[in-house]
PDB file of N, CA and C in Angstrom:
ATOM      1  N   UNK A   1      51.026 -22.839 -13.185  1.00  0.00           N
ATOM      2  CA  UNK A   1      50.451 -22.403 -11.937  1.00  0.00           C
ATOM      3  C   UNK A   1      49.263 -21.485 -12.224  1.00  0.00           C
ATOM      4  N   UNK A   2      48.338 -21.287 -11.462  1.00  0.00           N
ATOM      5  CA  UNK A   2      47.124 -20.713 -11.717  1.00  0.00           C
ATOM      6  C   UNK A   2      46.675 -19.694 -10.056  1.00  0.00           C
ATOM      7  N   UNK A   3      46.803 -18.522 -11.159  1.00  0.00           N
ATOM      8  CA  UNK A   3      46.741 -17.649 -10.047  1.00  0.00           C
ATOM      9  C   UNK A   3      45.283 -17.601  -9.532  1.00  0.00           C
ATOM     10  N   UNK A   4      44.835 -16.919  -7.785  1.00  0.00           N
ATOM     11  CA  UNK A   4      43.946 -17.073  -7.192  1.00  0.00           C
ATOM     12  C   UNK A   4      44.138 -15.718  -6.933  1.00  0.00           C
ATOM     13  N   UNK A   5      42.349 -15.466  -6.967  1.00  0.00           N
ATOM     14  CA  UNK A   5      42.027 -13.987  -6.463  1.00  0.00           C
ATOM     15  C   UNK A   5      41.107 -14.480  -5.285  1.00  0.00           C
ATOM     16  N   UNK A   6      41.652 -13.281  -4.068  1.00  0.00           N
ATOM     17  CA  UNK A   6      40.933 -13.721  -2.821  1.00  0.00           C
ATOM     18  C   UNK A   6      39.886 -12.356  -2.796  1.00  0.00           C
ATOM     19  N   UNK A   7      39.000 -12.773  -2.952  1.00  0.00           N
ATOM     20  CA  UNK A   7      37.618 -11.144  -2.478  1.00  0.00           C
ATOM     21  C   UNK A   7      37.240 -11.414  -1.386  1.00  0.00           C
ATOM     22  N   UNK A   8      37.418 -10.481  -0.423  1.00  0.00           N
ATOM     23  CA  UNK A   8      36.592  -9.860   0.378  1.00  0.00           C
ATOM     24  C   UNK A   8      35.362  -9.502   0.421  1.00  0.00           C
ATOM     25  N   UNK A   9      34.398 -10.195   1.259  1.00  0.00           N
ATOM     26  CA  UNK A   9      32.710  -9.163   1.082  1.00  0.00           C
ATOM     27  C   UNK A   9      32.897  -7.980   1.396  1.00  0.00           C
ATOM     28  N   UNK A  10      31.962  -7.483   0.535  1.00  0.00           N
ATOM     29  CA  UNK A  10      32.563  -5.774   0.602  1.00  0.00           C
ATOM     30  C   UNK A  10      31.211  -5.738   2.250  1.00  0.00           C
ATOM     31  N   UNK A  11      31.408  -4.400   2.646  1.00  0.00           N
ATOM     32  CA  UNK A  11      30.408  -4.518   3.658  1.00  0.00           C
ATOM     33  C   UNK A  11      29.004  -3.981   3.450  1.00  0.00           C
ATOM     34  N   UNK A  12      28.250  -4.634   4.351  1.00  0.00           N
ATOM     35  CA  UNK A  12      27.127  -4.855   4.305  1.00  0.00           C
ATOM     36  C   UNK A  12      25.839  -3.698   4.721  1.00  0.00           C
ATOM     37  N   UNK A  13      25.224  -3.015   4.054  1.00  0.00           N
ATOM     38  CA  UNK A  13      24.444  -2.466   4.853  1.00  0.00           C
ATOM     39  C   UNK A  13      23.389  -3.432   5.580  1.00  0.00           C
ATOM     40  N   UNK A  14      23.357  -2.127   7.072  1.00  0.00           N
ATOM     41  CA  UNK A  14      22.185  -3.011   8.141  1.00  0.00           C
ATOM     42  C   UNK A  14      20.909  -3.767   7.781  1.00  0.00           C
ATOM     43  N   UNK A  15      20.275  -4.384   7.985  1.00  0.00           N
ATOM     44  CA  UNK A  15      18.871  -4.930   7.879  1.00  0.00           C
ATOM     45  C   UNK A  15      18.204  -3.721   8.762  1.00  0.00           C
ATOM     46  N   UNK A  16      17.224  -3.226   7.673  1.00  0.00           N
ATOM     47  CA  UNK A  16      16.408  -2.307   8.452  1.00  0.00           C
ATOM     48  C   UNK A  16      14.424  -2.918   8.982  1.00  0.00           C
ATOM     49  N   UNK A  17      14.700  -3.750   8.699  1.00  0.00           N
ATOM     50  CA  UNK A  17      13.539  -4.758   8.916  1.00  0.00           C
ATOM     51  C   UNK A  17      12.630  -4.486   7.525  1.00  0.00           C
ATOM     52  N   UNK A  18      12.635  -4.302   6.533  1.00  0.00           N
ATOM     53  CA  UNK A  18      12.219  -4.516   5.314  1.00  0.00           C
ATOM     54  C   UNK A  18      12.450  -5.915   4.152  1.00  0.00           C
ATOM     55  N   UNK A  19      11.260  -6.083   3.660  1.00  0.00           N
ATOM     56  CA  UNK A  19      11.183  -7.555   3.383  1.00  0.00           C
ATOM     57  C   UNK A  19      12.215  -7.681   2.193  1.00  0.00           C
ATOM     58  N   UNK A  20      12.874  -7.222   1.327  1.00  0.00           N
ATOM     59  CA  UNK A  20      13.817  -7.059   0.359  1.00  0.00           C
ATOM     60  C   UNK A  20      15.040  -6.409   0.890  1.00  0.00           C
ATOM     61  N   UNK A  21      16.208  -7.505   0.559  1.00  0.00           N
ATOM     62  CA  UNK A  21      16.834  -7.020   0.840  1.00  0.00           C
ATOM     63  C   UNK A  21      18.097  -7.075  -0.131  1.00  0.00           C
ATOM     64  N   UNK A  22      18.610  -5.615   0.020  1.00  0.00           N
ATOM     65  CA  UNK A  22      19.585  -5.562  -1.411  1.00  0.00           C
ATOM     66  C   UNK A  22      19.046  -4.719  -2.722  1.00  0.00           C
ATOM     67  N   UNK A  23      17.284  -5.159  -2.915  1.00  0.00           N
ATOM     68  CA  UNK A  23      16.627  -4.955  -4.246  1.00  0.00           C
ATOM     69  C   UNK A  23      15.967  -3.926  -4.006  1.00  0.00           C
ATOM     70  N   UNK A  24      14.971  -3.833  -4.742  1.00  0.00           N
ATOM     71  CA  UNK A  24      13.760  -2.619  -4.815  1.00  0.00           C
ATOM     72  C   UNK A  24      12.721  -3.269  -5.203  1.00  0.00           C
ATOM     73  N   UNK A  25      11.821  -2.454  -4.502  1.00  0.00           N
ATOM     74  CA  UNK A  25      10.391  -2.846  -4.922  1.00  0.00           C
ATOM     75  C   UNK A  25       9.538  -2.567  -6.338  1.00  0.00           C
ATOM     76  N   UNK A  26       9.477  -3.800  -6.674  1.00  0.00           N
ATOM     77  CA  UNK A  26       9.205  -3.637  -8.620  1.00  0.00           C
ATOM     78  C   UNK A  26       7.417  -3.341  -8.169  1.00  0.00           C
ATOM     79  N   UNK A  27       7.630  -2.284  -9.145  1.00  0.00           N
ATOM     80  CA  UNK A  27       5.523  -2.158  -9.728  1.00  0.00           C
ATOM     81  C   UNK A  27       5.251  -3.209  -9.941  1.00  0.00           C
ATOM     82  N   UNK A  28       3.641  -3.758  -9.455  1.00  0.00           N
ATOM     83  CA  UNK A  28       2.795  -4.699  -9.699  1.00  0.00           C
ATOM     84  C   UNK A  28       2.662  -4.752 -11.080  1.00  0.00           C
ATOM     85  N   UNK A  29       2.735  -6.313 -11.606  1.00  0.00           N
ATOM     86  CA  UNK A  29       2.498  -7.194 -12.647  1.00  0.00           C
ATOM     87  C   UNK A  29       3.983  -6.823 -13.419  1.00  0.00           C
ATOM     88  N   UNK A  30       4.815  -6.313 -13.141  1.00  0.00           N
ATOM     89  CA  UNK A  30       5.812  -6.206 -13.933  1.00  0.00           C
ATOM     90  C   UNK A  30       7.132  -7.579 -13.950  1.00  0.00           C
ATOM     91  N   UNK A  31       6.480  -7.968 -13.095  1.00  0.00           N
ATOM     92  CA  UNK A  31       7.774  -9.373 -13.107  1.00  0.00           C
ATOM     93  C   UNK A  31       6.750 -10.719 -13.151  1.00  0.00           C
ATOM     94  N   UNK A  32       5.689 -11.110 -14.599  1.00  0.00           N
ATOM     95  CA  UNK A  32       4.938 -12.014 -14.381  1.00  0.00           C
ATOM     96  C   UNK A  32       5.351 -13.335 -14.378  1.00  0.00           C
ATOM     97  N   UNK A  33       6.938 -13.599 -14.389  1.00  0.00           N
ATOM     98  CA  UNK A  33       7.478 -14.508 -14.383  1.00  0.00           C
ATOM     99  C   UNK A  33       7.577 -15.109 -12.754  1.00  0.00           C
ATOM    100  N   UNK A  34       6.937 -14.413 -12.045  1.00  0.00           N
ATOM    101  CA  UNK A  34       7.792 -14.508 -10.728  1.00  0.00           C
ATOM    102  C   UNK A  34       6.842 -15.234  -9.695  1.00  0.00           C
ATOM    103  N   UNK A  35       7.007 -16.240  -9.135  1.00  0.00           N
ATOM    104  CA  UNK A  35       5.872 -16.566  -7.958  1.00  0.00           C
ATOM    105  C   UNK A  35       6.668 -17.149  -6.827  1.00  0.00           C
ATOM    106  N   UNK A  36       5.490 -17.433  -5.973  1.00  0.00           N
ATOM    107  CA  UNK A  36       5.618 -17.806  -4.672  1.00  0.00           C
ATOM    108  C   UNK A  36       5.303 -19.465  -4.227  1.00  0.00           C
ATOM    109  N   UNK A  37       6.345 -19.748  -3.907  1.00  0.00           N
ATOM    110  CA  UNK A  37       6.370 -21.344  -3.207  1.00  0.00           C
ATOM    111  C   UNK A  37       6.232 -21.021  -2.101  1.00  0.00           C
ATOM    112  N   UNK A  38       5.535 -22.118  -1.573  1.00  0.00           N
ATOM    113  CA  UNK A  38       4.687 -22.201   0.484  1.00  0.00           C
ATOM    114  C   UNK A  38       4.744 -23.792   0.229  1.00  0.00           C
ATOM    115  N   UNK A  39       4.556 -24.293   1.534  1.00  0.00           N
ATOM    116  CA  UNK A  39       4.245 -25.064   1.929  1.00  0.00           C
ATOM    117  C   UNK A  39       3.606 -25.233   3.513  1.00  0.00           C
ATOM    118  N   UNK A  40       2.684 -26.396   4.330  1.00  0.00           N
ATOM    119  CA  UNK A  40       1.771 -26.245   4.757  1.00  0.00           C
ATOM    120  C   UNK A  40       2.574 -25.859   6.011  1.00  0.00           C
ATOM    121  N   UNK A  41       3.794 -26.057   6.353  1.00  0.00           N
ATOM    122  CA  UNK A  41       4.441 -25.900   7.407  1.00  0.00           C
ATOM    123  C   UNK A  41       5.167 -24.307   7.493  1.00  0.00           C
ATOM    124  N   UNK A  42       4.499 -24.166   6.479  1.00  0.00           N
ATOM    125  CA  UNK A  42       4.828 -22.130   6.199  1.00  0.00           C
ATOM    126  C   UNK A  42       6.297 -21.672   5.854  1.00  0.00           C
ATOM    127  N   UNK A  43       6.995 -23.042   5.238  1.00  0.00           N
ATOM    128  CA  UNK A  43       8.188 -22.531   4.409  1.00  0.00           C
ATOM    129  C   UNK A  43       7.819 -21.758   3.423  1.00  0.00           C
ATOM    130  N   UNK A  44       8.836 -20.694   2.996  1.00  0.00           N
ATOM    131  CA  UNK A  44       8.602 -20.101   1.939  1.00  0.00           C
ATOM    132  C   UNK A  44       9.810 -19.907   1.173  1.00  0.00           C
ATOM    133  N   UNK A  45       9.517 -19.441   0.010  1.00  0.00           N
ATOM    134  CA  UNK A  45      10.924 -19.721  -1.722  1.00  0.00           C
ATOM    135  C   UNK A  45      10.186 -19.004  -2.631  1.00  0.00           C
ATOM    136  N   UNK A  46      11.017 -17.910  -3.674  1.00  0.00           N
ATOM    137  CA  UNK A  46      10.406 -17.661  -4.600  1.00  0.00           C
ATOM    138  C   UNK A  46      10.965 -18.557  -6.030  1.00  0.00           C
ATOM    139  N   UNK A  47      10.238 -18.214  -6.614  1.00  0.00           N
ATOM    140  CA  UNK A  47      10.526 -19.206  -8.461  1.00  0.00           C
ATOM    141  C   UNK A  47      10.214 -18.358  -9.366  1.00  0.00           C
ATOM    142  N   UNK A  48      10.623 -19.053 -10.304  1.00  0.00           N
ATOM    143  CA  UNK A  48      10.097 -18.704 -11.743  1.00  0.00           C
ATOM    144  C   UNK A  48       9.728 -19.553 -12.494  1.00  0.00           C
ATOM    145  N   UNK A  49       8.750 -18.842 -13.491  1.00  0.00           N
ATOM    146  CA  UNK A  49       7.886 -19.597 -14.219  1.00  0.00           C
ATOM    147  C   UNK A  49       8.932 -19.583 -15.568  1.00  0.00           C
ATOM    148  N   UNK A  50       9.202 -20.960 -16.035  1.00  0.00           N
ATOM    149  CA  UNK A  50       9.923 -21.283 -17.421  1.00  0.00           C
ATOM    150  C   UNK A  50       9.249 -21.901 -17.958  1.00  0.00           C
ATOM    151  N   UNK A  51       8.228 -22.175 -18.056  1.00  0.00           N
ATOM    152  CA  UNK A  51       7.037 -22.448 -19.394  1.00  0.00           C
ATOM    153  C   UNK A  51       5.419 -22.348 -17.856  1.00  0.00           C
ATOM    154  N   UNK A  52       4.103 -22.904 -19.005  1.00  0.00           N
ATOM    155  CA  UNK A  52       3.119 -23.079 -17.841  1.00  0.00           C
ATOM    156  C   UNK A  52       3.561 -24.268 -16.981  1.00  0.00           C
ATOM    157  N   UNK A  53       4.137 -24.934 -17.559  1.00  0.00           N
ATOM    158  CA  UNK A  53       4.109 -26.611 -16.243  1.00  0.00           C
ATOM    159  C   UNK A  53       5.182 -26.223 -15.449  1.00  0.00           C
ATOM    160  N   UNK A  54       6.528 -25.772 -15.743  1.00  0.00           N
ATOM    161  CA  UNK A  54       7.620 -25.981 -15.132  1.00  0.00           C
ATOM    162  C   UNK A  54       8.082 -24.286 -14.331  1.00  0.00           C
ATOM    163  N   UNK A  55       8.440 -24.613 -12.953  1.00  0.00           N
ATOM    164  CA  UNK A  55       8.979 -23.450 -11.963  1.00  0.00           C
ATOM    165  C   UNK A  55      10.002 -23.679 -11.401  1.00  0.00           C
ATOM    166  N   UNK A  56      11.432 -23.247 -11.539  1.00  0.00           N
ATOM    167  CA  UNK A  56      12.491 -23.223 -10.938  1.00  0.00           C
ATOM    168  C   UNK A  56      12.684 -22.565 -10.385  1.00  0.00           C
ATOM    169  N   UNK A  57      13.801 -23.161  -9.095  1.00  0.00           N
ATOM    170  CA  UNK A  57      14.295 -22.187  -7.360  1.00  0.00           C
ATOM    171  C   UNK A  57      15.583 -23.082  -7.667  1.00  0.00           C
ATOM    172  N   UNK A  58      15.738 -21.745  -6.159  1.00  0.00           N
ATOM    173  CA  UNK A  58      17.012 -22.271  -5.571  1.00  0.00           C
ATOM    174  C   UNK A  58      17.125 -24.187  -5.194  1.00  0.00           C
ATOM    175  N   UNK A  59      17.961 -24.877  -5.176  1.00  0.00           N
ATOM    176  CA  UNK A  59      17.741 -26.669  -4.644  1.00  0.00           C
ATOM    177  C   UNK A  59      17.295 -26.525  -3.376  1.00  0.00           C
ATOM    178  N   UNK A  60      17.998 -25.753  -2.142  1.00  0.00           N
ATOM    179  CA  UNK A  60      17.820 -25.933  -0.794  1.00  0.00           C
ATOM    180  C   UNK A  60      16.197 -25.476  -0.784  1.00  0.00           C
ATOM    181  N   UNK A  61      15.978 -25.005  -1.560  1.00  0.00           N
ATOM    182  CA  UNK A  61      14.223 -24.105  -1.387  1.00  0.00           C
ATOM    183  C   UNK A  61      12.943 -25.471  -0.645  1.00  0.00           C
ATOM    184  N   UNK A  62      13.100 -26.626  -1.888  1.00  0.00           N
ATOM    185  CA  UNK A  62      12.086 -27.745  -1.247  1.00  0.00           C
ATOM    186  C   UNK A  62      12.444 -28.253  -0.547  1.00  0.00           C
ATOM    187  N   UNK A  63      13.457 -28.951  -0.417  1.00  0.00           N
ATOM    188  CA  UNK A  63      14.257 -29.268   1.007  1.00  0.00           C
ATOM    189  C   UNK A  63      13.119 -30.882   1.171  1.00  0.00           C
ATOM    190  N   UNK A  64      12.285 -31.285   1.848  1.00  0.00           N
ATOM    191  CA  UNK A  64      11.815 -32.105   2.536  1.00  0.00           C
ATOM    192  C   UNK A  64      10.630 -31.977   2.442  1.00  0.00           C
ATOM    193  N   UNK A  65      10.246 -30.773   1.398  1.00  0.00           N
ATOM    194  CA  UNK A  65       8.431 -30.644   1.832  1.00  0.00           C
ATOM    195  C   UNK A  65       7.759 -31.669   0.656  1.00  0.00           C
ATOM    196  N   UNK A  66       6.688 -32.103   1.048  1.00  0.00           N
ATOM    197  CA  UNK A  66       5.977 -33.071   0.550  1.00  0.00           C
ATOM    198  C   UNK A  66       4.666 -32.763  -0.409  1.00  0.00           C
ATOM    199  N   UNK A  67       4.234 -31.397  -0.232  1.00  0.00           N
ATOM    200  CA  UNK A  67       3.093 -30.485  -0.303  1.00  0.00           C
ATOM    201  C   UNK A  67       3.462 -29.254  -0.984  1.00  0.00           C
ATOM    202  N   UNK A  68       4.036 -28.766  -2.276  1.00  0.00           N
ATOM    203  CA  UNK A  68       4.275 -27.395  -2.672  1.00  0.00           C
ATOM    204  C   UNK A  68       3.474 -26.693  -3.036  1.00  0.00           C
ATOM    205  N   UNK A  69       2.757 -25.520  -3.245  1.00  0.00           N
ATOM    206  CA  UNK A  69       2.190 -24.861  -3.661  1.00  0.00           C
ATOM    207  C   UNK A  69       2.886 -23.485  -4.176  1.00  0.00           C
ATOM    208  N   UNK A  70       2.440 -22.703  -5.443  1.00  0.00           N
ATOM    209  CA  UNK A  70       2.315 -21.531  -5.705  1.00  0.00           C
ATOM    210  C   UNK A  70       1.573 -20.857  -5.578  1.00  0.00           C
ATOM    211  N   UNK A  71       1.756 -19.714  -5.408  1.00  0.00           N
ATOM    212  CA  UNK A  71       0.823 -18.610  -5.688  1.00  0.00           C
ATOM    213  C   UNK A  71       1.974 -17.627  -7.244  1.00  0.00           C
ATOM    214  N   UNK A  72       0.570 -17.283  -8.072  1.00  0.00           N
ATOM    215  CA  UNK A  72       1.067 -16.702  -9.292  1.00  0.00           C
ATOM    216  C   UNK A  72       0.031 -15.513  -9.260  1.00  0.00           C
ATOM    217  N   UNK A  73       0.232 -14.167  -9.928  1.00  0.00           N
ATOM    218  CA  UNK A  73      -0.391 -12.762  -9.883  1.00  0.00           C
ATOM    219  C   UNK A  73      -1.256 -12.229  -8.304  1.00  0.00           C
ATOM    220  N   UNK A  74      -0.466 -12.611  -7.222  1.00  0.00           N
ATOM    221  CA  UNK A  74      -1.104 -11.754  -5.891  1.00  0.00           C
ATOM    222  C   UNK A  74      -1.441 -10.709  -6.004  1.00  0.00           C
ATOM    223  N   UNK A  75      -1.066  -9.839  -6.871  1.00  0.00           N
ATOM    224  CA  UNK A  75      -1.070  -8.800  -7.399  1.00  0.00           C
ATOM    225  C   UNK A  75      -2.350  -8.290  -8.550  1.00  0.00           C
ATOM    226  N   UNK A  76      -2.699  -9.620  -8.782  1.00  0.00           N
ATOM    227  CA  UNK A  76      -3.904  -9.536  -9.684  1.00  0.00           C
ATOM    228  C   UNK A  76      -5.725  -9.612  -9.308  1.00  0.00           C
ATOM    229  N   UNK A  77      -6.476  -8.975  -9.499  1.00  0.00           N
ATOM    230  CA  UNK A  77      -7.779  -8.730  -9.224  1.00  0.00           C
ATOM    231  C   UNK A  77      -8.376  -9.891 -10.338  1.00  0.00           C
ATOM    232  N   UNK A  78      -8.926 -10.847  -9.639  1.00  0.00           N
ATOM    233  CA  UNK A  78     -10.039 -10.205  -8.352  1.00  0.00           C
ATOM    234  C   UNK A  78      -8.891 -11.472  -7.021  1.00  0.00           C
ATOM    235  N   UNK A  79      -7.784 -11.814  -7.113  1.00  0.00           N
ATOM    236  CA  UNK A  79      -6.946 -12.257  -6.101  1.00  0.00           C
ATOM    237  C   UNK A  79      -5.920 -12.735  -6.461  1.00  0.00           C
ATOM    238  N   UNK A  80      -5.640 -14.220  -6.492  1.00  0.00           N
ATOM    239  CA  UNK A  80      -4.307 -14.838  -6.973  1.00  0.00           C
ATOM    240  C   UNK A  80      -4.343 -16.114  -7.110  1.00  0.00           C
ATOM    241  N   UNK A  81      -3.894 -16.552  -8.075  1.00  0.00           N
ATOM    242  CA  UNK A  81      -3.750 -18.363  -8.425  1.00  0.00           C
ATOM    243  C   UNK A  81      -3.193 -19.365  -7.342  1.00  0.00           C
ATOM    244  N   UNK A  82      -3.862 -20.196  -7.017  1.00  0.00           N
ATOM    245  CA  UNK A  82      -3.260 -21.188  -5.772  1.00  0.00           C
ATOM    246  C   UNK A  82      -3.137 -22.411  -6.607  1.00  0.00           C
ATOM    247  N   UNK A  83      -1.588 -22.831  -6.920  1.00  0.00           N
ATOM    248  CA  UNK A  83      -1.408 -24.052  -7.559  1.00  0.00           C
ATOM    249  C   UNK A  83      -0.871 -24.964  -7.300  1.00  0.00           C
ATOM    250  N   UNK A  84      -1.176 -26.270  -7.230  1.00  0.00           N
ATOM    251  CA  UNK A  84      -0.498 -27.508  -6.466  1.00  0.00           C
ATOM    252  C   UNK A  84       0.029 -27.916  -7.650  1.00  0.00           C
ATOM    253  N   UNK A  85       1.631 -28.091  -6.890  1.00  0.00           N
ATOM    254  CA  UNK A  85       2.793 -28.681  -7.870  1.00  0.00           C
ATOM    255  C   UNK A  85       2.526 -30.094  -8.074  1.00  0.00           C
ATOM    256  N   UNK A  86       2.421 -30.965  -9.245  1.00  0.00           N
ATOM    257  CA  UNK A  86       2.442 -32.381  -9.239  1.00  0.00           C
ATOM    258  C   UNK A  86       3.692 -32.487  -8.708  1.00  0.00           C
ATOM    259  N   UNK A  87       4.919 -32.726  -9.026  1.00  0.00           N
ATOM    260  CA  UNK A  87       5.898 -33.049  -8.381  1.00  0.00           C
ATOM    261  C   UNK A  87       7.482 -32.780  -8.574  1.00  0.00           C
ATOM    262  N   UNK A  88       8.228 -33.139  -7.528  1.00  0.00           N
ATOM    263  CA  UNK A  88       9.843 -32.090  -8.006  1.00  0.00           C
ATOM    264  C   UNK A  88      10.460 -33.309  -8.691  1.00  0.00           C
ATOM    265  N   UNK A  89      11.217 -32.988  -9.790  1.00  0.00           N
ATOM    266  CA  UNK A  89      12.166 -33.060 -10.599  1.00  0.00           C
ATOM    267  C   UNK A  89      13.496 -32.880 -10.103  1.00  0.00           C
ATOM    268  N   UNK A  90      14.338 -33.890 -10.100  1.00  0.00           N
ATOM    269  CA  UNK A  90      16.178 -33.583  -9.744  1.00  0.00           C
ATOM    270  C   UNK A  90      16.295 -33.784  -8.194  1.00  0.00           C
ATOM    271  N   UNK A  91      17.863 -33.726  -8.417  1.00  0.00           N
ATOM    272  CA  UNK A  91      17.926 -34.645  -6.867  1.00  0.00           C
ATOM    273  C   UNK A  91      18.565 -32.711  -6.635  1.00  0.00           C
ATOM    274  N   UNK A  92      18.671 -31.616  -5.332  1.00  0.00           N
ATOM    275  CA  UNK A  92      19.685 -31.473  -5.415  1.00  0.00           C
ATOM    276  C   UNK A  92      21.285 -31.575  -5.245  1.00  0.00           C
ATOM    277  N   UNK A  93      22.023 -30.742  -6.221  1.00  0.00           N
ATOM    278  CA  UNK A  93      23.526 -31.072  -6.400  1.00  0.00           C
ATOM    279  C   UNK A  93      24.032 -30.563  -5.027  1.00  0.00           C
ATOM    280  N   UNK A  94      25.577 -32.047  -5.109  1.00  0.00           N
ATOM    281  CA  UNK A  94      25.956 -31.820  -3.906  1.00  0.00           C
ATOM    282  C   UNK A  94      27.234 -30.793  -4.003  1.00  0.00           C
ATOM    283  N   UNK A  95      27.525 -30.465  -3.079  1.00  0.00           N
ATOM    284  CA  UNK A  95      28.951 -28.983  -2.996  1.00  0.00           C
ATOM    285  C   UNK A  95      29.713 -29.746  -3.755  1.00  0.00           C
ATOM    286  N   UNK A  96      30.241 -28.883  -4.731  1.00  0.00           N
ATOM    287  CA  UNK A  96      31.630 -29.026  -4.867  1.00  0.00           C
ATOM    288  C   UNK A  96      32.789 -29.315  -4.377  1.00  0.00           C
ATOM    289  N   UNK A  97      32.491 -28.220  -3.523  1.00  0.00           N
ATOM    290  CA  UNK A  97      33.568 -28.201  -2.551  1.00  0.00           C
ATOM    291  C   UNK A  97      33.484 -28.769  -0.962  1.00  0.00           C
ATOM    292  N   UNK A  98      33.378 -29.361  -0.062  1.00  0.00           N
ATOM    293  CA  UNK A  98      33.012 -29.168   1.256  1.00  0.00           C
ATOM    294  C   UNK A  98      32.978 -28.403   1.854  1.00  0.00           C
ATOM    295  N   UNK A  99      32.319 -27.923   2.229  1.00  0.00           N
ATOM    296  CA  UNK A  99      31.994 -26.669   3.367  1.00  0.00           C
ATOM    297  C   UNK A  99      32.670 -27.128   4.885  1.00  0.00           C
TER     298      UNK A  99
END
């Protein structure tokens, strides 16, 4: 038999209308791994950069969009890199479990 632990979410502090939530705000250029997925319909997802060609997210992130773009160093002068993804890789995975 295989025992089960049941957790509880512990509770939550409020949303105080700040764009992070949970984290802190990191100093500029310190996370250069880190960018921004958009698309033209103004979804948005963040990623990471795991070599120059390749950026991984969450699966639900592209969802249906046809059009991805990054942005990489917003943070950088004299602005920020606007890069069109050739194309997604992988189907995403389905639940495990059913929801």
């Amino acid at each position: 038999m295989v025992p089960l632990l049941y957790l509880t979410p512990a509770p939550v502090p409020r949303y105080t209308g700040k764009r992070i939530i949970g984290g802190v705000e990191c100093k500029p250029h310190s996370q250069p791994w880190q960018v921004f997925l958009f698309d033209a319909s103004r979804n948005r997802c963040g990623g990471a950069l795991i070599d120059e060609s390749w950026v991984v997210t969450a699966a639900h992130c592209p969802g249906k969009w046809r059009q991805i773009e990054t942005i990489k160093g917003k943070n950088s002068p004299p602005g920020f890199i606007v890069k069109s993804l050739g194309q997604m890789r992988g189907d995403p995975p389905k639940p495990a479990i059913p929801r």
